[in-house]
PDB file of N, CA and C in Angstrom:
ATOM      1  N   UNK A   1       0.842  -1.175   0.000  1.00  0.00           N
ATOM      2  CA  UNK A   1       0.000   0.000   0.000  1.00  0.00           C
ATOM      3  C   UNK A   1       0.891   1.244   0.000  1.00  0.00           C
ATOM      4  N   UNK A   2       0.635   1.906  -0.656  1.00  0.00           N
ATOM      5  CA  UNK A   2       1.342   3.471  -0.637  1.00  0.00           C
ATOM      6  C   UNK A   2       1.059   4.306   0.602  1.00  0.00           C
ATOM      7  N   UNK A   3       2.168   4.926   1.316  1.00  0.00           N
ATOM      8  CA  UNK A   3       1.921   5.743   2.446  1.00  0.00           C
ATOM      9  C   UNK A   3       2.566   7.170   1.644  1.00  0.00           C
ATOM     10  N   UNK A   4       1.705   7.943   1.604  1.00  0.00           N
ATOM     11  CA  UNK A   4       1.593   9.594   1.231  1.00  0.00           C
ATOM     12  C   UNK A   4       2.786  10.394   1.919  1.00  0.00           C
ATOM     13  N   UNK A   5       2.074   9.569   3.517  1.00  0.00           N
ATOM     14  CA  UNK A   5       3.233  10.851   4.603  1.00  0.00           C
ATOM     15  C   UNK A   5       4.451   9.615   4.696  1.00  0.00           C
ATOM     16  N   UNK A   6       4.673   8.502   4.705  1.00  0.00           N
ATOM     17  CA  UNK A   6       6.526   8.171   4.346  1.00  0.00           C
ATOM     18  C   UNK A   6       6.689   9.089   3.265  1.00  0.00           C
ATOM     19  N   UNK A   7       6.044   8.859   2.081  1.00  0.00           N
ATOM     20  CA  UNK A   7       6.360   9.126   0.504  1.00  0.00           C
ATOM     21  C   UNK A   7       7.051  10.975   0.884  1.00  0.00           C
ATOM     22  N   UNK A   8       6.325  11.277   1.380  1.00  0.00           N
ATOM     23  CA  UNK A   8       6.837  12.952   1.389  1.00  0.00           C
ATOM     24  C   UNK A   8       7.759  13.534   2.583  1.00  0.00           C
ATOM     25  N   UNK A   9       7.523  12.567   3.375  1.00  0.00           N
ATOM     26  CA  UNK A   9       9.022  13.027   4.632  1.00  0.00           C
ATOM     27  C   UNK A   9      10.222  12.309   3.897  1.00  0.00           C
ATOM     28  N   UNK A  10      10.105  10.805   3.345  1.00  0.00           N
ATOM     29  CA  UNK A  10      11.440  10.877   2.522  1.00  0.00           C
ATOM     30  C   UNK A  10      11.356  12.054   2.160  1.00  0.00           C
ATOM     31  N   UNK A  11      10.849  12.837   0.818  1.00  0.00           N
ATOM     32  CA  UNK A  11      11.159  13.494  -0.311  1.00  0.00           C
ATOM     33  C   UNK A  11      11.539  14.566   0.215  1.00  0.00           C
ATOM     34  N   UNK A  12      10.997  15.524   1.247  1.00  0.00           N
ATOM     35  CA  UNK A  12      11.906  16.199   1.942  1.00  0.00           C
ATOM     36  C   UNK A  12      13.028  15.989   2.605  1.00  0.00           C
ATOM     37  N   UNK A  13      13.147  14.752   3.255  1.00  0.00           N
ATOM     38  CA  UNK A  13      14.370  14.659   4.114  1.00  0.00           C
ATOM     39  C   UNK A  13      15.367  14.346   3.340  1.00  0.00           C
ATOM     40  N   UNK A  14      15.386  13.883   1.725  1.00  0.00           N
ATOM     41  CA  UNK A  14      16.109  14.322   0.876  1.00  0.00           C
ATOM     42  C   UNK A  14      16.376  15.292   0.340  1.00  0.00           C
ATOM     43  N   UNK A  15      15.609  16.217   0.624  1.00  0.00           N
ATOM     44  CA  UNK A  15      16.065  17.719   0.079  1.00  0.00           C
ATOM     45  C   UNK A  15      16.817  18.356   1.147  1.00  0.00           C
ATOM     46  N   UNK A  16      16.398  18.307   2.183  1.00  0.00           N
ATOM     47  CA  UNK A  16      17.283  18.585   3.683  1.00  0.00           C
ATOM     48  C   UNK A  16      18.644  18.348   3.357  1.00  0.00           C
ATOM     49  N   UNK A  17      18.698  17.246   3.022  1.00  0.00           N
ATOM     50  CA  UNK A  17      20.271  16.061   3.103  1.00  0.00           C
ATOM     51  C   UNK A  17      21.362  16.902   1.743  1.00  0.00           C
ATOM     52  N   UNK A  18      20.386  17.112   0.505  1.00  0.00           N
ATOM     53  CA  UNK A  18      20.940  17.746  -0.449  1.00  0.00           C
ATOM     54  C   UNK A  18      21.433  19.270   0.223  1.00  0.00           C
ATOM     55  N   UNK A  19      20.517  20.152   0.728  1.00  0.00           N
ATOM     56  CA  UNK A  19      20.449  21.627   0.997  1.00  0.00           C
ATOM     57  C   UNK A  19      22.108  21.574   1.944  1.00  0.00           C
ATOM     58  N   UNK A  20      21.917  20.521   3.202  1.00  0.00           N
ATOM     59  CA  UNK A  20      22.921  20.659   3.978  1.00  0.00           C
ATOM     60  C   UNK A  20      24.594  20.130   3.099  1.00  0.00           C
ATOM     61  N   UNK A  21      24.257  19.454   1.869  1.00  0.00           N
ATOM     62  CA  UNK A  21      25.326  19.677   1.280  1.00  0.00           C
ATOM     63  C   UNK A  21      25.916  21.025   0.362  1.00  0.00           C
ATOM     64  N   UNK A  22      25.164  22.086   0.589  1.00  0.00           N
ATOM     65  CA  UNK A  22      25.740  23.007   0.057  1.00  0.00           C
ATOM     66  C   UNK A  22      25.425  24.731   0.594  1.00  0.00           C
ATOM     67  N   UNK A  23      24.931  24.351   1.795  1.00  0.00           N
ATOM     68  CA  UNK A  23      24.736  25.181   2.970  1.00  0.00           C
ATOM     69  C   UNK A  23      25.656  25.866   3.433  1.00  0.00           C
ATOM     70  N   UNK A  24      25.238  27.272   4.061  1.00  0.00           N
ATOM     71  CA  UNK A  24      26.190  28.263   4.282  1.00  0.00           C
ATOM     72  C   UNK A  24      26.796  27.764   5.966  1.00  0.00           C
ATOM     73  N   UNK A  25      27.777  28.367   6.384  1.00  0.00           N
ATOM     74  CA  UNK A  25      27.478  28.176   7.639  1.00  0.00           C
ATOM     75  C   UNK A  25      26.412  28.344   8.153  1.00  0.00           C
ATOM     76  N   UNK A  26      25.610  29.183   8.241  1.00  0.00           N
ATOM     77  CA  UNK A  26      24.661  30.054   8.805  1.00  0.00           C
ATOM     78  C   UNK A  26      23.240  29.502   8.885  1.00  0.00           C
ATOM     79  N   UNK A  27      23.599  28.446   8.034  1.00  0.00           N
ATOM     80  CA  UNK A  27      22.183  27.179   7.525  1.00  0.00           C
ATOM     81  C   UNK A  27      22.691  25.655   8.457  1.00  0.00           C
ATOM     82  N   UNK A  28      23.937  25.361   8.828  1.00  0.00           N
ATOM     83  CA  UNK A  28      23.791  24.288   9.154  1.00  0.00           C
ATOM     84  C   UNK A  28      23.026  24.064  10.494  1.00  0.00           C
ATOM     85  N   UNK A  29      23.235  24.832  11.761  1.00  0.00           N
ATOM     86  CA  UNK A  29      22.617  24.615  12.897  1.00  0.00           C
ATOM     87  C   UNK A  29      21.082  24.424  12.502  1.00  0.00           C
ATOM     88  N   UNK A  30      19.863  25.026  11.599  1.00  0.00           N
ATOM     89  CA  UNK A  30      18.627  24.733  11.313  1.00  0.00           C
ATOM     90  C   UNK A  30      18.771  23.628  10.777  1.00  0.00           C
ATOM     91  N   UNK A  31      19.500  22.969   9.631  1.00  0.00           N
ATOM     92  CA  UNK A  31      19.597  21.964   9.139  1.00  0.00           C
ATOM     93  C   UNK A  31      19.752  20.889   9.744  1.00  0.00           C
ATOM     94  N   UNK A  32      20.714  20.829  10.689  1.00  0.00           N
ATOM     95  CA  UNK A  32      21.059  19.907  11.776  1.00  0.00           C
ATOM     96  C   UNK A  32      19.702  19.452  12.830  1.00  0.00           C
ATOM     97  N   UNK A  33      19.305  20.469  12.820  1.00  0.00           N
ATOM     98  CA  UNK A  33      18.310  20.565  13.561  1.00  0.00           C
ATOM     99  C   UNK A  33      17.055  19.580  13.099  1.00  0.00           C
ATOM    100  N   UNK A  34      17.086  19.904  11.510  1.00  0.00           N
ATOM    101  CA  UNK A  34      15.763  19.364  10.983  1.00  0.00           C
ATOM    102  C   UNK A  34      15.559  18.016  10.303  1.00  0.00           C
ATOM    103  N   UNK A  35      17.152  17.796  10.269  1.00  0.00           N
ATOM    104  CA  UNK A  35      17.034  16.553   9.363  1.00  0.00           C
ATOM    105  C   UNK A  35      16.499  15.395  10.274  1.00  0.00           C
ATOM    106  N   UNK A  36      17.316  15.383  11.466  1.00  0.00           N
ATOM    107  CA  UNK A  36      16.874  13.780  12.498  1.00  0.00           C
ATOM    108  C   UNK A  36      14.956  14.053  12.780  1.00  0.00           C
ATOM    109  N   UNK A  37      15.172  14.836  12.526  1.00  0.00           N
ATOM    110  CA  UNK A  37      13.660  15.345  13.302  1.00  0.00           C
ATOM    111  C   UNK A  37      12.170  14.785  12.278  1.00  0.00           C
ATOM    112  N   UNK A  38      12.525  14.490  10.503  1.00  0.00           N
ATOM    113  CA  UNK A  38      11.750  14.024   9.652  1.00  0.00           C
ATOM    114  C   UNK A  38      11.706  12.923  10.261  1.00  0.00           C
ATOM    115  N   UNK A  39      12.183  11.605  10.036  1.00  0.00           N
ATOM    116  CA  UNK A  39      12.235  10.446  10.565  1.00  0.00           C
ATOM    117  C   UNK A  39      11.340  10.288  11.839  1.00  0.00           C
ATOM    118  N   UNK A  40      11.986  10.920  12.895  1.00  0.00           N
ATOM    119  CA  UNK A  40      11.190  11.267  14.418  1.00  0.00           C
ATOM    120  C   UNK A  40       9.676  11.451  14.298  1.00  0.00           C
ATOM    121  N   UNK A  41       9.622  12.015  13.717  1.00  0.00           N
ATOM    122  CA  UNK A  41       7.994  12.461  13.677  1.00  0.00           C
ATOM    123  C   UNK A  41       7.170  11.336  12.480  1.00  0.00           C
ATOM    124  N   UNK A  42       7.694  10.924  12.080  1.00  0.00           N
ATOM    125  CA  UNK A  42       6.858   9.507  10.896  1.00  0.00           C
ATOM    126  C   UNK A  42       6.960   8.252  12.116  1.00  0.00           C
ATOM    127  N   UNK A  43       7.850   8.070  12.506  1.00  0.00           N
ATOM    128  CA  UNK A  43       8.047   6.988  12.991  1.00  0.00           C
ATOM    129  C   UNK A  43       7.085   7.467  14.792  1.00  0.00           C
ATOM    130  N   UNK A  44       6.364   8.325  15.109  1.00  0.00           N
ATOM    131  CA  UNK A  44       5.483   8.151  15.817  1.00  0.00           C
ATOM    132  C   UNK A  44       4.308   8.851  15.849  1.00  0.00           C
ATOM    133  N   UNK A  45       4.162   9.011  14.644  1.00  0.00           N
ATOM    134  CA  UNK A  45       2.681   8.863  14.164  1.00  0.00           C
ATOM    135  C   UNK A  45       1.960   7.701  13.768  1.00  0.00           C
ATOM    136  N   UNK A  46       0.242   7.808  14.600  1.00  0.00           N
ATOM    137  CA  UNK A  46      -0.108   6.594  14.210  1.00  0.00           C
ATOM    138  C   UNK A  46      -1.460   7.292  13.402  1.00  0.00           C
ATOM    139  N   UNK A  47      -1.323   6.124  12.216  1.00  0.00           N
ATOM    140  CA  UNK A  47      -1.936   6.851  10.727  1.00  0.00           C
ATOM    141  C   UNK A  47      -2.750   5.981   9.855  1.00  0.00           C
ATOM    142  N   UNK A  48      -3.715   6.048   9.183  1.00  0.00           N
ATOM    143  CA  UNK A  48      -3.747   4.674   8.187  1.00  0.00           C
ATOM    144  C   UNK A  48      -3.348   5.901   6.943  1.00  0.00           C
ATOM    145  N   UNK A  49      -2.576   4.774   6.347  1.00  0.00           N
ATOM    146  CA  UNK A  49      -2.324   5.405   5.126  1.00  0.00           C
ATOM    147  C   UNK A  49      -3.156   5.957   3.567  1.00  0.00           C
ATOM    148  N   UNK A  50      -4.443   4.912   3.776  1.00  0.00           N
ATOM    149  CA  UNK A  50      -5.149   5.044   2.893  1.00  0.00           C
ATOM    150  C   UNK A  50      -6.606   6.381   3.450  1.00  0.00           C
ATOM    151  N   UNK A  51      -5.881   6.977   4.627  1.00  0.00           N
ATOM    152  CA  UNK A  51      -6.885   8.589   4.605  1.00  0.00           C
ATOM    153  C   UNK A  51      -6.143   9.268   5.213  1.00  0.00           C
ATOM    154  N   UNK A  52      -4.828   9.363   4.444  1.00  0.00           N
ATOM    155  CA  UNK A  52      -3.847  10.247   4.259  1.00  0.00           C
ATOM    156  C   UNK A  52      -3.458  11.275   3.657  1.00  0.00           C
ATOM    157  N   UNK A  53      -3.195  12.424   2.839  1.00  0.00           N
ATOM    158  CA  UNK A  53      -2.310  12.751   2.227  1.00  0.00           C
ATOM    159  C   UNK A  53      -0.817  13.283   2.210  1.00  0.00           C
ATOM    160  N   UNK A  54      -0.455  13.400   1.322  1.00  0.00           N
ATOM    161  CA  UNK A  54       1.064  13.704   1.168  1.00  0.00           C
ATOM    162  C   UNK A  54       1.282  15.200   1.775  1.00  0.00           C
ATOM    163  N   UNK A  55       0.287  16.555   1.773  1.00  0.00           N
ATOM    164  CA  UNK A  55       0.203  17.661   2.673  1.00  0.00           C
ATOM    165  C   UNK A  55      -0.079  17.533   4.057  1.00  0.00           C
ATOM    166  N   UNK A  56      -0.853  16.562   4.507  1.00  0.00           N
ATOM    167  CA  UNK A  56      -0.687  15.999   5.880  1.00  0.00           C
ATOM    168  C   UNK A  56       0.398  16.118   6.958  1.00  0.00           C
ATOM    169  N   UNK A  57       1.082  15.296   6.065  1.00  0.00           N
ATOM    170  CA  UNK A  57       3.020  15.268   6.744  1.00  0.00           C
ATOM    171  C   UNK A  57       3.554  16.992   6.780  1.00  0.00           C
ATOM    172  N   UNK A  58       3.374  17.648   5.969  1.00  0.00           N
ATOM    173  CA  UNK A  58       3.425  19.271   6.260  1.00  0.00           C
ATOM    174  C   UNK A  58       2.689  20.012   7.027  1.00  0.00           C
ATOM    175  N   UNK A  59       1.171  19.754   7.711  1.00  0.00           N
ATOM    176  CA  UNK A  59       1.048  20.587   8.597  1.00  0.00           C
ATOM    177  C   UNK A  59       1.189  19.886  10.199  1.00  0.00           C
ATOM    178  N   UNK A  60       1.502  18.282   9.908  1.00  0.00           N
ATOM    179  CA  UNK A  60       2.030  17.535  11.299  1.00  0.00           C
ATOM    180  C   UNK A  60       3.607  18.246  11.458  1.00  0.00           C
ATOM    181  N   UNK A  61       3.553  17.940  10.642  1.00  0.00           N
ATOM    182  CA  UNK A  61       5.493  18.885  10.905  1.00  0.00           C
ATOM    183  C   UNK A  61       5.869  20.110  11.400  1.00  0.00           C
ATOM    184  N   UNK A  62       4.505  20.984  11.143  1.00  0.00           N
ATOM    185  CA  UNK A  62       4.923  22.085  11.494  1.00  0.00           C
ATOM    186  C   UNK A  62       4.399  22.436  12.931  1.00  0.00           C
ATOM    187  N   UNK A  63       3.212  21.275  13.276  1.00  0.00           N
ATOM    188  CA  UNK A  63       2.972  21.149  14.796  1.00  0.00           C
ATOM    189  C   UNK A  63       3.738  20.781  15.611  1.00  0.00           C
ATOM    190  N   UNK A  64       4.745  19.608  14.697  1.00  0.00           N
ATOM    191  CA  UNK A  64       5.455  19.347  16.009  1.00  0.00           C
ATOM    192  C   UNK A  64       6.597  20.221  16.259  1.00  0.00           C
ATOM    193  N   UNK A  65       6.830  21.145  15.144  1.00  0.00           N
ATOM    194  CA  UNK A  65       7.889  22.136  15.087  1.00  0.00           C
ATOM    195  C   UNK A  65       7.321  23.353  16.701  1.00  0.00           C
ATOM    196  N   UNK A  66       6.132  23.201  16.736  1.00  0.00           N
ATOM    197  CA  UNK A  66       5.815  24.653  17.648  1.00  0.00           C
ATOM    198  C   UNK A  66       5.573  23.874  19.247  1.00  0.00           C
ATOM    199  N   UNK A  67       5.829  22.477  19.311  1.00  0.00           N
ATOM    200  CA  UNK A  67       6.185  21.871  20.610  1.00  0.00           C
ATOM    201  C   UNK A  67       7.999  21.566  20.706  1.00  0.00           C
ATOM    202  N   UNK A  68       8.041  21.060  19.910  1.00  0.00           N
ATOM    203  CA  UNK A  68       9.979  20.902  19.634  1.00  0.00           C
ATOM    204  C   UNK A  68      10.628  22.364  20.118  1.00  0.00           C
ATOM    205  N   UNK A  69      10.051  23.456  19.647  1.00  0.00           N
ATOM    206  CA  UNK A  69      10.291  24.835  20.049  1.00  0.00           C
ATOM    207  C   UNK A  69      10.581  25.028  21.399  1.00  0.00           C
ATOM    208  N   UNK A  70       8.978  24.867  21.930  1.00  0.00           N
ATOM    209  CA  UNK A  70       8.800  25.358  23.547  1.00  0.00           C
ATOM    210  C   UNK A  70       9.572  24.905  24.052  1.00  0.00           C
ATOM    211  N   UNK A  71      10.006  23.406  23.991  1.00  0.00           N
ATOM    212  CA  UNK A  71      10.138  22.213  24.933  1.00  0.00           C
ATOM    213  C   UNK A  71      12.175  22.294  24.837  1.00  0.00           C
ATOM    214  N   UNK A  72      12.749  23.176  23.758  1.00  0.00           N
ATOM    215  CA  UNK A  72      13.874  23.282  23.784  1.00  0.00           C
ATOM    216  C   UNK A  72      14.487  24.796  23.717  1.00  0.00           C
ATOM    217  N   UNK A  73      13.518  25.397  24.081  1.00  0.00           N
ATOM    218  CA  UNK A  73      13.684  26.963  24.212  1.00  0.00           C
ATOM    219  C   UNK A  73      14.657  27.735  23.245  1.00  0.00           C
ATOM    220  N   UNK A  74      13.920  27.733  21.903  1.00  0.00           N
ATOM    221  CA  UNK A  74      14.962  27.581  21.016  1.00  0.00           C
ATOM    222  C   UNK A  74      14.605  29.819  20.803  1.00  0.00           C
ATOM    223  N   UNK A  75      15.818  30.298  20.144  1.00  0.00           N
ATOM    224  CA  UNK A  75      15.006  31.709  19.986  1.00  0.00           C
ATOM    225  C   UNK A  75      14.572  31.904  18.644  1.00  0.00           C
ATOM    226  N   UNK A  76      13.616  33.258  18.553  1.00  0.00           N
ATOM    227  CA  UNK A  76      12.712  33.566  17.563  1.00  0.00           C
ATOM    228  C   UNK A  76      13.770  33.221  16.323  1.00  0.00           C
ATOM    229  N   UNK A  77      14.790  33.328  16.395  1.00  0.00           N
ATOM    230  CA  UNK A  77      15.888  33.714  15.129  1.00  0.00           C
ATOM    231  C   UNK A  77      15.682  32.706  14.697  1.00  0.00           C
ATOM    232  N   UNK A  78      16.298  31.235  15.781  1.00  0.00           N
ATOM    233  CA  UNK A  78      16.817  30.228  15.141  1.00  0.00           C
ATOM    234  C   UNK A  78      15.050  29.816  14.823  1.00  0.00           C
ATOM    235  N   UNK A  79      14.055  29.911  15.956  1.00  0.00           N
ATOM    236  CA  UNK A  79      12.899  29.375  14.868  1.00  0.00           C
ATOM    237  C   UNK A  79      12.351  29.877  13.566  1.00  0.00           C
ATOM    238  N   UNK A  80      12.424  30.651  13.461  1.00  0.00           N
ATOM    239  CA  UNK A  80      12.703  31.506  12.057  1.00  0.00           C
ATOM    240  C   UNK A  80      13.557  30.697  10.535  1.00  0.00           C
ATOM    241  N   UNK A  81      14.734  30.577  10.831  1.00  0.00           N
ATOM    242  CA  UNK A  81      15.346  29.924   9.958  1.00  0.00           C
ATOM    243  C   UNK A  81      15.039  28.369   9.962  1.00  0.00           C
ATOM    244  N   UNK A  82      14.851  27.765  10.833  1.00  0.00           N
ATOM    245  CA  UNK A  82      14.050  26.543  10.968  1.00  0.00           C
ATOM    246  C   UNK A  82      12.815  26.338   9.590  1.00  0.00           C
ATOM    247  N   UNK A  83      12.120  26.814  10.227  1.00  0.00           N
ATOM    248  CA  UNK A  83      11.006  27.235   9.539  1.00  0.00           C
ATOM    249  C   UNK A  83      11.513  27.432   7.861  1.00  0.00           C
ATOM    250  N   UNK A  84      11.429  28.486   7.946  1.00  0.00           N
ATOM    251  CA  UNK A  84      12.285  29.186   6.354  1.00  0.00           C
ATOM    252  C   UNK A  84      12.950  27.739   5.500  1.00  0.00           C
ATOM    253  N   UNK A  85      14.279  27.114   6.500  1.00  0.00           N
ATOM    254  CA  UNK A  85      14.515  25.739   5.516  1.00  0.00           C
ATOM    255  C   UNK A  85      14.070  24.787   5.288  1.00  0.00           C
ATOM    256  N   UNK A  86      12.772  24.652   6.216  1.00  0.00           N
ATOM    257  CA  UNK A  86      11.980  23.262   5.962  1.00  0.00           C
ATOM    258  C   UNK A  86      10.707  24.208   4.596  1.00  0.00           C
ATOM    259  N   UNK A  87      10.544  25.305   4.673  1.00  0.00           N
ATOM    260  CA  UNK A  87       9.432  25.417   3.636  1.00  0.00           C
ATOM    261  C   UNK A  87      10.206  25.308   2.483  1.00  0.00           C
ATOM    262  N   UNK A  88      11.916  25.657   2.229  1.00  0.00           N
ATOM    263  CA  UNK A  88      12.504  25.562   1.267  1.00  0.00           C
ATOM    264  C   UNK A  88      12.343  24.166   0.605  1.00  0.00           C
ATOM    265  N   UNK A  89      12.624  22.991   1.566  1.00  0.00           N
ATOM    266  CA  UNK A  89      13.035  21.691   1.450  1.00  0.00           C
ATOM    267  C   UNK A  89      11.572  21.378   1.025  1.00  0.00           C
ATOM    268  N   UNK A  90      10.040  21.668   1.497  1.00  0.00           N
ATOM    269  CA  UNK A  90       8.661  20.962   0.785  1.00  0.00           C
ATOM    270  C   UNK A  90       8.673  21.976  -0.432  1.00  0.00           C
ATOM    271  N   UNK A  91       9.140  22.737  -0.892  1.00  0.00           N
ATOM    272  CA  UNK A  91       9.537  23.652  -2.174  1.00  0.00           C
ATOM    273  C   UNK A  91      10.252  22.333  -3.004  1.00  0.00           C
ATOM    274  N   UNK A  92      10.961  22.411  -2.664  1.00  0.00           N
ATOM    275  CA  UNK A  92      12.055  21.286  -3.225  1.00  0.00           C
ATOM    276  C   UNK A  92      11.990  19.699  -3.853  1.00  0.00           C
ATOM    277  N   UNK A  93      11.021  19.166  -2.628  1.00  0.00           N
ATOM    278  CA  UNK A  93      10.749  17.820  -2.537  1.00  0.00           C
ATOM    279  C   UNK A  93       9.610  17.719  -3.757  1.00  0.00           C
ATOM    280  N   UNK A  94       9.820  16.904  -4.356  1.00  0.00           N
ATOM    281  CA  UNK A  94       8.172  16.555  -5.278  1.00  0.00           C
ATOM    282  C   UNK A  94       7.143  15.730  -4.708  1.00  0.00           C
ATOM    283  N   UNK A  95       6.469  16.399  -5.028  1.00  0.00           N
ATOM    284  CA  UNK A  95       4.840  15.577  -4.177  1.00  0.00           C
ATOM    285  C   UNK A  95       4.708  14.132  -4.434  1.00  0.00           C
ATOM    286  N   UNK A  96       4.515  13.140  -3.868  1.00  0.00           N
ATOM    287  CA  UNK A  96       4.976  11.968  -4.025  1.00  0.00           C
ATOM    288  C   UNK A  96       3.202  11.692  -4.839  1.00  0.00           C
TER     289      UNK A  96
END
């Protein structure tokens, strides 16, 4: 059976993986940040795949982005660029 949200956290967390190969300094700490964190969040979600979609995995991501936040007291800056490279990376990724 096809899963939508694997299909599109790969496809981003390959764009992540690409971006951090050619990232400024100034990009790796968000990057670092975001790559372990795709995986993390698929692997504990519980989902059926067949009333899924592939935009799904983008607004779970960005929920768990605004608890990951609180819970590591991160500042406006770095959530900022956070943010900014993961919308780059679902820019990036093709819709599965």
């Amino acid at each position: 059976m096809h899963d939508p949200i694997a299909a599109r956290a790969d496809a981003i967390h390959d764009a992540l993986l690409n971006m951090e190969r050619e990232a400024s300094a100034d990009d790796l700490f968000p990057l670092g940040y975001l790559i372990p964190q795709i995986p993390l969040v698929v692997d504990q979600l519980d989902y059926n795949p067949s009333e899924v979609s592939s935009d799904d995995f983008d607004a779970v991501f960005h929920e768990w982005l605004d608890g990951a936040f609180a819970q590591d007291g991160m500042s406006d800056a770095d959530q900022t660029a956070v943010r900014e490279l993961f919308n780059q990376a679902c820019d990036k990724a093709p819709m599965p």
